[in-house]
PDB file of N, CA and C in Angstrom:
ATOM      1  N   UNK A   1     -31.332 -75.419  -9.364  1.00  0.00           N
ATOM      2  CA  UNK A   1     -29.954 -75.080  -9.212  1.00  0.00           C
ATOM      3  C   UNK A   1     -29.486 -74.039 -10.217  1.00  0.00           C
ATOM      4  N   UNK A   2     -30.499 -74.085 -11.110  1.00  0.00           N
ATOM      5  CA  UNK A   2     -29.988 -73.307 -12.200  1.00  0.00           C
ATOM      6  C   UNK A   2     -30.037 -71.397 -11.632  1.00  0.00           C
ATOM      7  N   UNK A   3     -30.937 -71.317 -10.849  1.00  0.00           N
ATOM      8  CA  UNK A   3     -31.189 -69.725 -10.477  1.00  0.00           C
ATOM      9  C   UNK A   3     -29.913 -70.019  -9.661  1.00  0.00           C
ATOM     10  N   UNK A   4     -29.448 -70.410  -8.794  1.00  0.00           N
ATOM     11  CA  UNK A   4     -28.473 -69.929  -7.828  1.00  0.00           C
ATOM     12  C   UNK A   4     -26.885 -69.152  -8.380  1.00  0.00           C
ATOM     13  N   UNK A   5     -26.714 -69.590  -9.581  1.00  0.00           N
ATOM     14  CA  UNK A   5     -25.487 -69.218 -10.482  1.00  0.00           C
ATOM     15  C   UNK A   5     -25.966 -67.571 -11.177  1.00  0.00           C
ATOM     16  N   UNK A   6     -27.487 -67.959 -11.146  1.00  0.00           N
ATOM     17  CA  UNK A   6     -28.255 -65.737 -11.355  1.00  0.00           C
ATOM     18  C   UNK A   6     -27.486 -65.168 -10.324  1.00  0.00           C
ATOM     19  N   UNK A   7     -27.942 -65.793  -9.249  1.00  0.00           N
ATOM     20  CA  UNK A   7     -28.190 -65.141  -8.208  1.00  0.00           C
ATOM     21  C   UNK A   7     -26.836 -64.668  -7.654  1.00  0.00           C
ATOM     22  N   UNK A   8     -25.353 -65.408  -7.898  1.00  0.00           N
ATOM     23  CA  UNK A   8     -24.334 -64.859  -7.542  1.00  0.00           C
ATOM     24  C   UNK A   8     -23.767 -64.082  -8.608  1.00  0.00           C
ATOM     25  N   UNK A   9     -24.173 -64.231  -9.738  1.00  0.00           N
ATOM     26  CA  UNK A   9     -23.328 -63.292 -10.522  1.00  0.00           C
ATOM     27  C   UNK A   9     -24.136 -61.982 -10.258  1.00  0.00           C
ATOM     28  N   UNK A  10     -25.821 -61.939 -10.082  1.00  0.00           N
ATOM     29  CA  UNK A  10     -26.025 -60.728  -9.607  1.00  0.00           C
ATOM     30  C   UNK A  10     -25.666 -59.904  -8.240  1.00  0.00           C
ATOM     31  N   UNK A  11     -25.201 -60.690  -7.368  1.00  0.00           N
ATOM     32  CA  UNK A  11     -24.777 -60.552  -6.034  1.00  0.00           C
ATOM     33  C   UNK A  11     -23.568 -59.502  -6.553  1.00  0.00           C
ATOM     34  N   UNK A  12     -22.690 -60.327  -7.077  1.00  0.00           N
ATOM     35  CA  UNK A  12     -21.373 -59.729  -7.976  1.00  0.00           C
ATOM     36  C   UNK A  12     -21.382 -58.656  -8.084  1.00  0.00           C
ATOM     37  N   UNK A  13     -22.294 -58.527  -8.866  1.00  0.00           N
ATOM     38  CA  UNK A  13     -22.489 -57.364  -9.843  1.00  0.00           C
ATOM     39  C   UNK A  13     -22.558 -55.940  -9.260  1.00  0.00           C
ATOM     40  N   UNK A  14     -23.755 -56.357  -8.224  1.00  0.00           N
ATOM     41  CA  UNK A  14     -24.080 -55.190  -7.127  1.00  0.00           C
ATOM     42  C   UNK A  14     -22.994 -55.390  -6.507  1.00  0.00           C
ATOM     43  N   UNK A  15     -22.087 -55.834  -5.713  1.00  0.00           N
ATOM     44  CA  UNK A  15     -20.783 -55.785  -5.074  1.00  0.00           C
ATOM     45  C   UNK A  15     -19.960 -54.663  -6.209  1.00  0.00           C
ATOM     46  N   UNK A  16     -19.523 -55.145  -7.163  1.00  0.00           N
ATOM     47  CA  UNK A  16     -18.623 -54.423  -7.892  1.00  0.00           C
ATOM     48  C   UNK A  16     -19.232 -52.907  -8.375  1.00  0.00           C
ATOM     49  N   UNK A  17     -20.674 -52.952  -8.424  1.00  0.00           N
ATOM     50  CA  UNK A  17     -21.430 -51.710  -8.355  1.00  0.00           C
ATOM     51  C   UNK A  17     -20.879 -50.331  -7.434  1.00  0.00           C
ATOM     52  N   UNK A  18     -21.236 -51.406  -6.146  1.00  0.00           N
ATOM     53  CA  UNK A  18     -21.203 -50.559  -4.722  1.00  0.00           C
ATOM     54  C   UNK A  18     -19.667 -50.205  -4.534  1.00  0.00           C
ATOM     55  N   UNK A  19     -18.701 -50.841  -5.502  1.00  0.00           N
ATOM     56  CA  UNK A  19     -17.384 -50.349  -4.970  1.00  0.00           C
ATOM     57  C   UNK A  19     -17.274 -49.435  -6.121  1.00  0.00           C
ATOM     58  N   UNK A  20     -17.256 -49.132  -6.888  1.00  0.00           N
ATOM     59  CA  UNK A  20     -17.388 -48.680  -8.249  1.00  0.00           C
ATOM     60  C   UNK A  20     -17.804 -47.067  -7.375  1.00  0.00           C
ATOM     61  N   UNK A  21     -18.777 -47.052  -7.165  1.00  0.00           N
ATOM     62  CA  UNK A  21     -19.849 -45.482  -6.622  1.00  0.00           C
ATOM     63  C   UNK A  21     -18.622 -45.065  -5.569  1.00  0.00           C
ATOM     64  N   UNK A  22     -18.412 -45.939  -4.545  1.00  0.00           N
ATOM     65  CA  UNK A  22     -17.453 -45.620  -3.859  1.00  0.00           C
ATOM     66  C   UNK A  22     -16.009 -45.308  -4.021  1.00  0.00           C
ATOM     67  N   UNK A  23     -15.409 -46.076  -4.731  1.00  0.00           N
ATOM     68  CA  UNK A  23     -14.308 -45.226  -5.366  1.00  0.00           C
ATOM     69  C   UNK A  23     -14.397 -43.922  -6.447  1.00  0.00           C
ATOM     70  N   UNK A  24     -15.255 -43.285  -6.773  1.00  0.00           N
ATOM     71  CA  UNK A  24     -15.493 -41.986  -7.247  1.00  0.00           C
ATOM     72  C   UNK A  24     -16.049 -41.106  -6.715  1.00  0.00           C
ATOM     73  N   UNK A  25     -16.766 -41.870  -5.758  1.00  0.00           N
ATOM     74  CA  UNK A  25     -17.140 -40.517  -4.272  1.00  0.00           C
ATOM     75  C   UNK A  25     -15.614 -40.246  -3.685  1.00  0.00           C
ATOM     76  N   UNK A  26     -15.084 -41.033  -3.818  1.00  0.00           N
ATOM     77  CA  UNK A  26     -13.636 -40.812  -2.742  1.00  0.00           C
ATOM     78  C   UNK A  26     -12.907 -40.032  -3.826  1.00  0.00           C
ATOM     79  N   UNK A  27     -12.686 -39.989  -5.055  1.00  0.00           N
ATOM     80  CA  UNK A  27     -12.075 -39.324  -6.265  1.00  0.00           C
ATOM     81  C   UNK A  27     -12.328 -38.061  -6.321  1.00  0.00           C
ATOM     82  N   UNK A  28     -13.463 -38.410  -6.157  1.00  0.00           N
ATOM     83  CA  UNK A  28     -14.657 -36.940  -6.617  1.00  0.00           C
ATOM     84  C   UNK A  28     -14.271 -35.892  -5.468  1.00  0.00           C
ATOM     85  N   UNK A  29     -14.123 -36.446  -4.366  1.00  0.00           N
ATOM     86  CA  UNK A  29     -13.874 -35.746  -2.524  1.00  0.00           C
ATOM     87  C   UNK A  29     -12.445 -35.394  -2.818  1.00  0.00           C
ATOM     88  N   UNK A  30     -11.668 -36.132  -2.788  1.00  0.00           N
ATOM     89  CA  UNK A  30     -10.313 -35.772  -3.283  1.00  0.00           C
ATOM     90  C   UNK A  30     -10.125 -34.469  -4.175  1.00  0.00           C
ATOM     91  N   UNK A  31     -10.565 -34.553  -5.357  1.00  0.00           N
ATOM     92  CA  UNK A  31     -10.490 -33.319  -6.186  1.00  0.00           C
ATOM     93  C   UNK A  31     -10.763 -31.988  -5.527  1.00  0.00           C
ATOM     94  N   UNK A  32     -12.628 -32.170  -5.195  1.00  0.00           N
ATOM     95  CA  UNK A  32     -12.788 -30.969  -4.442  1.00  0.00           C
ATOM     96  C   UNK A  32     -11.633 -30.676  -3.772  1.00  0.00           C
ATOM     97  N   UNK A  33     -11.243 -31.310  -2.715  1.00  0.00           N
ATOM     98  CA  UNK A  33     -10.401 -30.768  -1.644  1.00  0.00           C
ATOM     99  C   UNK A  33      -8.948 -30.341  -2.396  1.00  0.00           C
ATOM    100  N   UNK A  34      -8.382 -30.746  -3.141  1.00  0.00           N
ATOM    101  CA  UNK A  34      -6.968 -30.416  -4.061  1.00  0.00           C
ATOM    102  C   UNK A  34      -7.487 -29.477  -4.236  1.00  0.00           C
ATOM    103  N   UNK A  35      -8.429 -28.938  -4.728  1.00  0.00           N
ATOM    104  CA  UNK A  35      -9.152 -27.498  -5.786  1.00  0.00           C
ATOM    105  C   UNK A  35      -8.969 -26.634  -4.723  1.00  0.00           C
ATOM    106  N   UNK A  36      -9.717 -26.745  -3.402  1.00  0.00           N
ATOM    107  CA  UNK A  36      -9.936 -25.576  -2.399  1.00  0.00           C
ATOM    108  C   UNK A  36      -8.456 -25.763  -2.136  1.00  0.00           C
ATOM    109  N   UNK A  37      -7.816 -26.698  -1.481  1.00  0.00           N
ATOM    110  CA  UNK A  37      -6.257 -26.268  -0.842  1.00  0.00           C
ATOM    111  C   UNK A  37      -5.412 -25.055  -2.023  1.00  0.00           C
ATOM    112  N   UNK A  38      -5.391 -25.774  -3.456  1.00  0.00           N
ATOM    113  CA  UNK A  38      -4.761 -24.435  -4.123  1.00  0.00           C
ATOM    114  C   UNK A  38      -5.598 -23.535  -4.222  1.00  0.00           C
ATOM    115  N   UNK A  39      -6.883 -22.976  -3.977  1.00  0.00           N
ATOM    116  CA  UNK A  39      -7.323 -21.708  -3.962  1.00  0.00           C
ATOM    117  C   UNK A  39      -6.861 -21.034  -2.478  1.00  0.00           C
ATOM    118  N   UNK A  40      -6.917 -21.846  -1.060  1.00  0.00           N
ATOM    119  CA  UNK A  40      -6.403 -21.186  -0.134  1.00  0.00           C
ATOM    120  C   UNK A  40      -4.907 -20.657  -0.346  1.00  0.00           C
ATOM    121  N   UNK A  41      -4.395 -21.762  -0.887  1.00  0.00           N
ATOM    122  CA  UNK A  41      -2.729 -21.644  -1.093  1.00  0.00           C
ATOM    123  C   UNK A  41      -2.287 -20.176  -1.638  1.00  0.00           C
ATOM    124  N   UNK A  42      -3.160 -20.027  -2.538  1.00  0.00           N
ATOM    125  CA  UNK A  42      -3.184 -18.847  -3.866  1.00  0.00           C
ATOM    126  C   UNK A  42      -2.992 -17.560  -3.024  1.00  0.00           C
ATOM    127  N   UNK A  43      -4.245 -17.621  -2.642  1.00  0.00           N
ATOM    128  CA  UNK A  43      -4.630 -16.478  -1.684  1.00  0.00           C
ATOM    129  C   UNK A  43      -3.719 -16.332  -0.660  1.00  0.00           C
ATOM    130  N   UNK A  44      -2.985 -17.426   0.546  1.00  0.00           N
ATOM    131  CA  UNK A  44      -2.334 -16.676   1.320  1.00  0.00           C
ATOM    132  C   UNK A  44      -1.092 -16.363   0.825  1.00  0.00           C
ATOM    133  N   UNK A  45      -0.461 -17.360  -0.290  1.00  0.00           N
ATOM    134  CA  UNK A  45       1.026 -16.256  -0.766  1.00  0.00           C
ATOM    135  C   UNK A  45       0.786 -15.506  -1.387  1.00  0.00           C
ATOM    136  N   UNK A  46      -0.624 -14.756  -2.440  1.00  0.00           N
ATOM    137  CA  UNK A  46      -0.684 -13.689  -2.206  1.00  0.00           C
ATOM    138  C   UNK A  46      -1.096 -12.645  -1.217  1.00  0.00           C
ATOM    139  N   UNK A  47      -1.035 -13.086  -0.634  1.00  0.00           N
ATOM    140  CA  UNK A  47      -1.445 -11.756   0.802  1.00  0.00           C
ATOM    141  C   UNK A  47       0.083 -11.942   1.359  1.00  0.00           C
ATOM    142  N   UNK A  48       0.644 -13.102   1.229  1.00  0.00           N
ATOM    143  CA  UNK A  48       2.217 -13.161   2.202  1.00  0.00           C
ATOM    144  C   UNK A  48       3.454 -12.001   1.238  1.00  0.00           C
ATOM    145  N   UNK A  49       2.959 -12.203  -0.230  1.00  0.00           N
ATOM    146  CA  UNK A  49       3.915 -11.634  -0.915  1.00  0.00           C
ATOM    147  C   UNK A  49       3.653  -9.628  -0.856  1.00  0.00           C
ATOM    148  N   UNK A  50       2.064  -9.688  -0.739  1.00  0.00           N
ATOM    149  CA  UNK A  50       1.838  -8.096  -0.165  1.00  0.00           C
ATOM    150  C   UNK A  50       2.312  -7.798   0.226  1.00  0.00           C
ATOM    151  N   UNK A  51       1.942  -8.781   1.619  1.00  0.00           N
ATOM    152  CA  UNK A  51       2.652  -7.758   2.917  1.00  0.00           C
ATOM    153  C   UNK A  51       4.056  -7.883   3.196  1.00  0.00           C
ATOM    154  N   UNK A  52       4.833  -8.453   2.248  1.00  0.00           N
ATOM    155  CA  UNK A  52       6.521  -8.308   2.211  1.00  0.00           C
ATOM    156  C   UNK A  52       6.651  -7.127   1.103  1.00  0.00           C
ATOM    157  N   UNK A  53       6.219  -7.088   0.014  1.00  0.00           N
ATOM    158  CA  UNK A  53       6.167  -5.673  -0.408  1.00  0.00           C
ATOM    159  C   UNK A  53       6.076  -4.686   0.498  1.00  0.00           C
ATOM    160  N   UNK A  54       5.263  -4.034   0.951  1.00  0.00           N
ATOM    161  CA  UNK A  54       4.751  -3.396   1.959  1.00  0.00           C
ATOM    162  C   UNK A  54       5.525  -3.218   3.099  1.00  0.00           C
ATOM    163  N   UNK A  55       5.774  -4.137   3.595  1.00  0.00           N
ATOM    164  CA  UNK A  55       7.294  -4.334   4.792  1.00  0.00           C
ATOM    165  C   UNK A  55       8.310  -3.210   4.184  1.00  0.00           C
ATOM    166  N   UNK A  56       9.112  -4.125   3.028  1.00  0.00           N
ATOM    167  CA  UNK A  56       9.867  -3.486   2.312  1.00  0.00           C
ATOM    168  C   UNK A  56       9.797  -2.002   2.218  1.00  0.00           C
ATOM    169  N   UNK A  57       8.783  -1.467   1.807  1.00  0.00           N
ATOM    170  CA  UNK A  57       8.497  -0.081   1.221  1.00  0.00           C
ATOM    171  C   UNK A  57       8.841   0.648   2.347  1.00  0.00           C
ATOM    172  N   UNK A  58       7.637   0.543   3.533  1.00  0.00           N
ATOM    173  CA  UNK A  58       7.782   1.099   4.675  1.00  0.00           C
ATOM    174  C   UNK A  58       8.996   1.220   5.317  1.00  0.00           C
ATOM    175  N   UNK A  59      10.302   0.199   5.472  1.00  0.00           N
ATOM    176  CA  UNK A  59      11.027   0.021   5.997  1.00  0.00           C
ATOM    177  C   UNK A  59      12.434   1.042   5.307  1.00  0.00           C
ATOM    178  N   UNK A  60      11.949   0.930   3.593  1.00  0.00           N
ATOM    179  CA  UNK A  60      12.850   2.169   3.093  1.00  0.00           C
ATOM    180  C   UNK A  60      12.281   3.208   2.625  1.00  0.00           C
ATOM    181  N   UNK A  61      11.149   3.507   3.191  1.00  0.00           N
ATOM    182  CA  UNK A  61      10.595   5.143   3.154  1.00  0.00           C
ATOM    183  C   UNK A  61      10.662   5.554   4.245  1.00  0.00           C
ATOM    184  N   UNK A  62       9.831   4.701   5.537  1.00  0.00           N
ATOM    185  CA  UNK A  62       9.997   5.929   6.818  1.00  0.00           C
ATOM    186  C   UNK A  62      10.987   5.040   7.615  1.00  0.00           C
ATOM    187  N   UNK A  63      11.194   4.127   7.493  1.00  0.00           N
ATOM    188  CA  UNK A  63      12.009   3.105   8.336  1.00  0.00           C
ATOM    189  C   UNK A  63      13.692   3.315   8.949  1.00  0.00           C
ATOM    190  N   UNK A  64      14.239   2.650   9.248  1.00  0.00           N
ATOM    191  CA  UNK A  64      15.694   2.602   9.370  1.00  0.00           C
ATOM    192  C   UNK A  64      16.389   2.390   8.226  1.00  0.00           C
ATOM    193  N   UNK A  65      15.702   2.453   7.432  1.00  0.00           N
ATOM    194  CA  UNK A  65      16.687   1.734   5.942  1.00  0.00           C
ATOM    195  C   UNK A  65      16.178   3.128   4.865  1.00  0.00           C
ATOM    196  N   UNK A  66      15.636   4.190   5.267  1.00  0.00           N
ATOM    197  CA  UNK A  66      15.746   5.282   5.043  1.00  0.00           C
ATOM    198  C   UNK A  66      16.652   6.108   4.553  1.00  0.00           C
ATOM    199  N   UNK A  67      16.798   6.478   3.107  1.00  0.00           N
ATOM    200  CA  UNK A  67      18.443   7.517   2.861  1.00  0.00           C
ATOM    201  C   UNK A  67      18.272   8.931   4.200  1.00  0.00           C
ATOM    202  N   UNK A  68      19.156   8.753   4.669  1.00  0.00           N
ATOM    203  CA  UNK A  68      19.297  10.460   5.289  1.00  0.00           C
ATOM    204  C   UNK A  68      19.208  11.627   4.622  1.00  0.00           C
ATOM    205  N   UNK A  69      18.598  12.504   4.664  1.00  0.00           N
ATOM    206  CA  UNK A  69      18.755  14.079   4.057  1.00  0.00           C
ATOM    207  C   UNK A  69      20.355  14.695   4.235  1.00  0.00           C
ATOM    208  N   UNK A  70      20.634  14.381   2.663  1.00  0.00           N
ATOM    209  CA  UNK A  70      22.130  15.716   2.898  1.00  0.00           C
ATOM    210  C   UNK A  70      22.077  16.813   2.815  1.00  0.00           C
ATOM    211  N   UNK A  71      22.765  17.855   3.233  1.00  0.00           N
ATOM    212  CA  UNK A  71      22.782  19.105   2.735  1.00  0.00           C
ATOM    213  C   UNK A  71      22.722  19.401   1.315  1.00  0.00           C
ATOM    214  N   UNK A  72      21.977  20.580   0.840  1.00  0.00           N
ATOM    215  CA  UNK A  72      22.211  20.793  -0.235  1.00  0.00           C
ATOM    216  C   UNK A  72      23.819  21.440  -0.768  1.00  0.00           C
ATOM    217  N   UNK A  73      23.626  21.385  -1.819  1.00  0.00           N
ATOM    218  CA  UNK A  73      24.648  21.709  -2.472  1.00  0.00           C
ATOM    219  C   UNK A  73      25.276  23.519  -3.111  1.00  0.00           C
ATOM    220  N   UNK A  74      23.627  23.464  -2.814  1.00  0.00           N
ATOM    221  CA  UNK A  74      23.410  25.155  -3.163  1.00  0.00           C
ATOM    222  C   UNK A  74      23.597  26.126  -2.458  1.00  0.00           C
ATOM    223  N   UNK A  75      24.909  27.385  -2.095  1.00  0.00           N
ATOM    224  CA  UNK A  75      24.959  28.428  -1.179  1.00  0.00           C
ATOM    225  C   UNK A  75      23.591  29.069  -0.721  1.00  0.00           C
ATOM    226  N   UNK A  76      23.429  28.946   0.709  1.00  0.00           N
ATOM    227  CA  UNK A  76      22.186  29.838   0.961  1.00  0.00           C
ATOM    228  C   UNK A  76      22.681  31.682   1.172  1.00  0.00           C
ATOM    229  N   UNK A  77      22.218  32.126   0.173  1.00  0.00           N
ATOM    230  CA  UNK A  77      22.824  33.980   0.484  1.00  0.00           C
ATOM    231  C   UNK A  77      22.471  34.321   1.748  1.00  0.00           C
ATOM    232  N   UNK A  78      23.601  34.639   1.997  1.00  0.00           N
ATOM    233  CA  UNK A  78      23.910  35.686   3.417  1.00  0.00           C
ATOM    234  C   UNK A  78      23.799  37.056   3.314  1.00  0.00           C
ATOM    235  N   UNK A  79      23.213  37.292   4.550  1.00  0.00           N
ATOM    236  CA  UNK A  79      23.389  39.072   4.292  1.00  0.00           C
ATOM    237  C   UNK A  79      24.292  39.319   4.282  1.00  0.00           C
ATOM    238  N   UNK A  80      24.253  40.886   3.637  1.00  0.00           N
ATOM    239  CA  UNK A  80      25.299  40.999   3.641  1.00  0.00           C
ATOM    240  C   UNK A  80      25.826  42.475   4.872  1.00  0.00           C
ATOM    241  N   UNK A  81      26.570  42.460   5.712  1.00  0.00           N
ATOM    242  CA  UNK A  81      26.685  43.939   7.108  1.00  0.00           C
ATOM    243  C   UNK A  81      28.291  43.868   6.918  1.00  0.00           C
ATOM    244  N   UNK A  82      28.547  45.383   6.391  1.00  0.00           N
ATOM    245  CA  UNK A  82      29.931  45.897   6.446  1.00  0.00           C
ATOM    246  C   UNK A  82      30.160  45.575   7.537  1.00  0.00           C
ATOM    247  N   UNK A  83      31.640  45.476   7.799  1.00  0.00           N
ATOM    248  CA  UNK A  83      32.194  45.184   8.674  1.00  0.00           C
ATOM    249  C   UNK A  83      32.866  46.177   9.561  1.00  0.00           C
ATOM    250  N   UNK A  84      32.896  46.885  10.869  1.00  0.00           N
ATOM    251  CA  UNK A  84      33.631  47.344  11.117  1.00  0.00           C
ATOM    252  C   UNK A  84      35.209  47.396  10.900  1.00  0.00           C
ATOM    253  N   UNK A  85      35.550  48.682  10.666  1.00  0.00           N
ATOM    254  CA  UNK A  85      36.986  48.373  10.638  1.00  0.00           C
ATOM    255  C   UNK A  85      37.547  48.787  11.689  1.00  0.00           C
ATOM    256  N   UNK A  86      38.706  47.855  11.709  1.00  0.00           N
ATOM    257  CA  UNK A  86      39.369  48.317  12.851  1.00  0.00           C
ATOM    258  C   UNK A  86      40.010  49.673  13.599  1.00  0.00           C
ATOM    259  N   UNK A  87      39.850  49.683  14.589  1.00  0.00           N
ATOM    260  CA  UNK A  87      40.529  51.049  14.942  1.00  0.00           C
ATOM    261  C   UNK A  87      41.965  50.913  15.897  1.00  0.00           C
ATOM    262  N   UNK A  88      42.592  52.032  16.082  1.00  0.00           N
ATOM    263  CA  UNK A  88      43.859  51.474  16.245  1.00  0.00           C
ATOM    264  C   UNK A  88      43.928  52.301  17.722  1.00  0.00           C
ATOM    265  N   UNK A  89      42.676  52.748  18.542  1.00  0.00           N
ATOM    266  CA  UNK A  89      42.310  52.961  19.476  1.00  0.00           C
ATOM    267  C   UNK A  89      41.746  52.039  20.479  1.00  0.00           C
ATOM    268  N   UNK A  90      42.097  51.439  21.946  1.00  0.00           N
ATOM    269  CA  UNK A  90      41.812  50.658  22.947  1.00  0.00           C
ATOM    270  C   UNK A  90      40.737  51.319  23.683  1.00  0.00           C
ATOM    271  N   UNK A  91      39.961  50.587  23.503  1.00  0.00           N
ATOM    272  CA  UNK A  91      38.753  51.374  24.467  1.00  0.00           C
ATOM    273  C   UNK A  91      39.069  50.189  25.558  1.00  0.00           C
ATOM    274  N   UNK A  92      39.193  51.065  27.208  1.00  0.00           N
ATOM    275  CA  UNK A  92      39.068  50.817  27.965  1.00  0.00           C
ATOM    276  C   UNK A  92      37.543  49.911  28.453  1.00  0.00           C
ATOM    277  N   UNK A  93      38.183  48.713  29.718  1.00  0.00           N
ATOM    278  CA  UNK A  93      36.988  47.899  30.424  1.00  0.00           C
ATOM    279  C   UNK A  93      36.478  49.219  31.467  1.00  0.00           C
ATOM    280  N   UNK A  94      34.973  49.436  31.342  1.00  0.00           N
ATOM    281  CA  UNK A  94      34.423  49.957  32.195  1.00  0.00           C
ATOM    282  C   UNK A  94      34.694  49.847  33.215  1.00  0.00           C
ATOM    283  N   UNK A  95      34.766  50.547  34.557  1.00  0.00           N
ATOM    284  CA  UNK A  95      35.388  50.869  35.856  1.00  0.00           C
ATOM    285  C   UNK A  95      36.909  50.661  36.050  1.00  0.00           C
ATOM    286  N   UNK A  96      38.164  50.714  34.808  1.00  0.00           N
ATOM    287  CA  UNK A  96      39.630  50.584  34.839  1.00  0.00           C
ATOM    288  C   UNK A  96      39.915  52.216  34.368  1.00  0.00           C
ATOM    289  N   UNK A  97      40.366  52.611  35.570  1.00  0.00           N
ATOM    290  CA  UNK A  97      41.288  53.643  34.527  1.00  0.00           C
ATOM    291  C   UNK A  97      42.262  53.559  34.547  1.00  0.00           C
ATOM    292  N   UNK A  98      42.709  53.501  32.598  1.00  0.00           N
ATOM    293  CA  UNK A  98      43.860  53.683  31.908  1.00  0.00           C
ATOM    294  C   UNK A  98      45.536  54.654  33.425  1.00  0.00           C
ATOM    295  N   UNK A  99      46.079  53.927  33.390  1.00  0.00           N
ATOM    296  CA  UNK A  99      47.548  54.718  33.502  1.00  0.00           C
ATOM    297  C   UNK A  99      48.323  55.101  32.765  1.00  0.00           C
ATOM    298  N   UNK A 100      49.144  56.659  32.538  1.00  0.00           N
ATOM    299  CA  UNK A 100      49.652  56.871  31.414  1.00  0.00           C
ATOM    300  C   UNK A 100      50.935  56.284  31.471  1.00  0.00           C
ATOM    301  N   UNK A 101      51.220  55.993  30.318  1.00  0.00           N
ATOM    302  CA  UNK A 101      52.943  55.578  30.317  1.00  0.00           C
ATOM    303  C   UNK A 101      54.156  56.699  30.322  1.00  0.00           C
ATOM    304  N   UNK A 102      55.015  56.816  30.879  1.00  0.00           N
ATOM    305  CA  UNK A 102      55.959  58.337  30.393  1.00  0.00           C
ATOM    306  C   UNK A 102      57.095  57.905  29.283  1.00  0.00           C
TER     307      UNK A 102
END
């Protein structure tokens, strides 16, 4: 009778063993997976925060949110062509002839 009281505390033992391995495989699995989710995490808000930069830029360089071109401010020189002066002579419309007044 005396072995049978071995025999359950070794039973025990290996029981509390086998849960022991198993709750740190499950720990151990856990971690990994926390580790990779924030490395995916990392990576897509940085690629999300890029491509809102990028949005941005595009949208106020060539986009609708674009400043318009004003005129400058600077006179562009004109030629310069005397002007006729006036004359105080009516040149007749081709095919009218003038009537004199008395």
């Amino acid at each position: 009778m005396a072995t049978g009281g071995k025999d359950r505390d070794s039973r025990a033992a290996r029981e509390r063993t086998r849960l022991y391995e198993a709750r740190r495989q499950f720990h151990d699995g856990q971690e990994r997976r926390r580790t990779r989710d924030n490395l995916i995490a990392g990576i897509v808000g940085g690629v999300l925060i890029l491509g809102l930069i990028g949005a941005q830029t595009v949208y106020f360089v060539a986009g609708p949110g674009a400043p318009v071109p004003s005129p400058s401010s600077t006179p562009t020189p004109t030629p310069t062509v005397p002007n006729p002066t006036p004359s105080s002579t009516v040149t007749p419309e081709p095919g009218v002839t003038p009537t004199p007044t008395p």
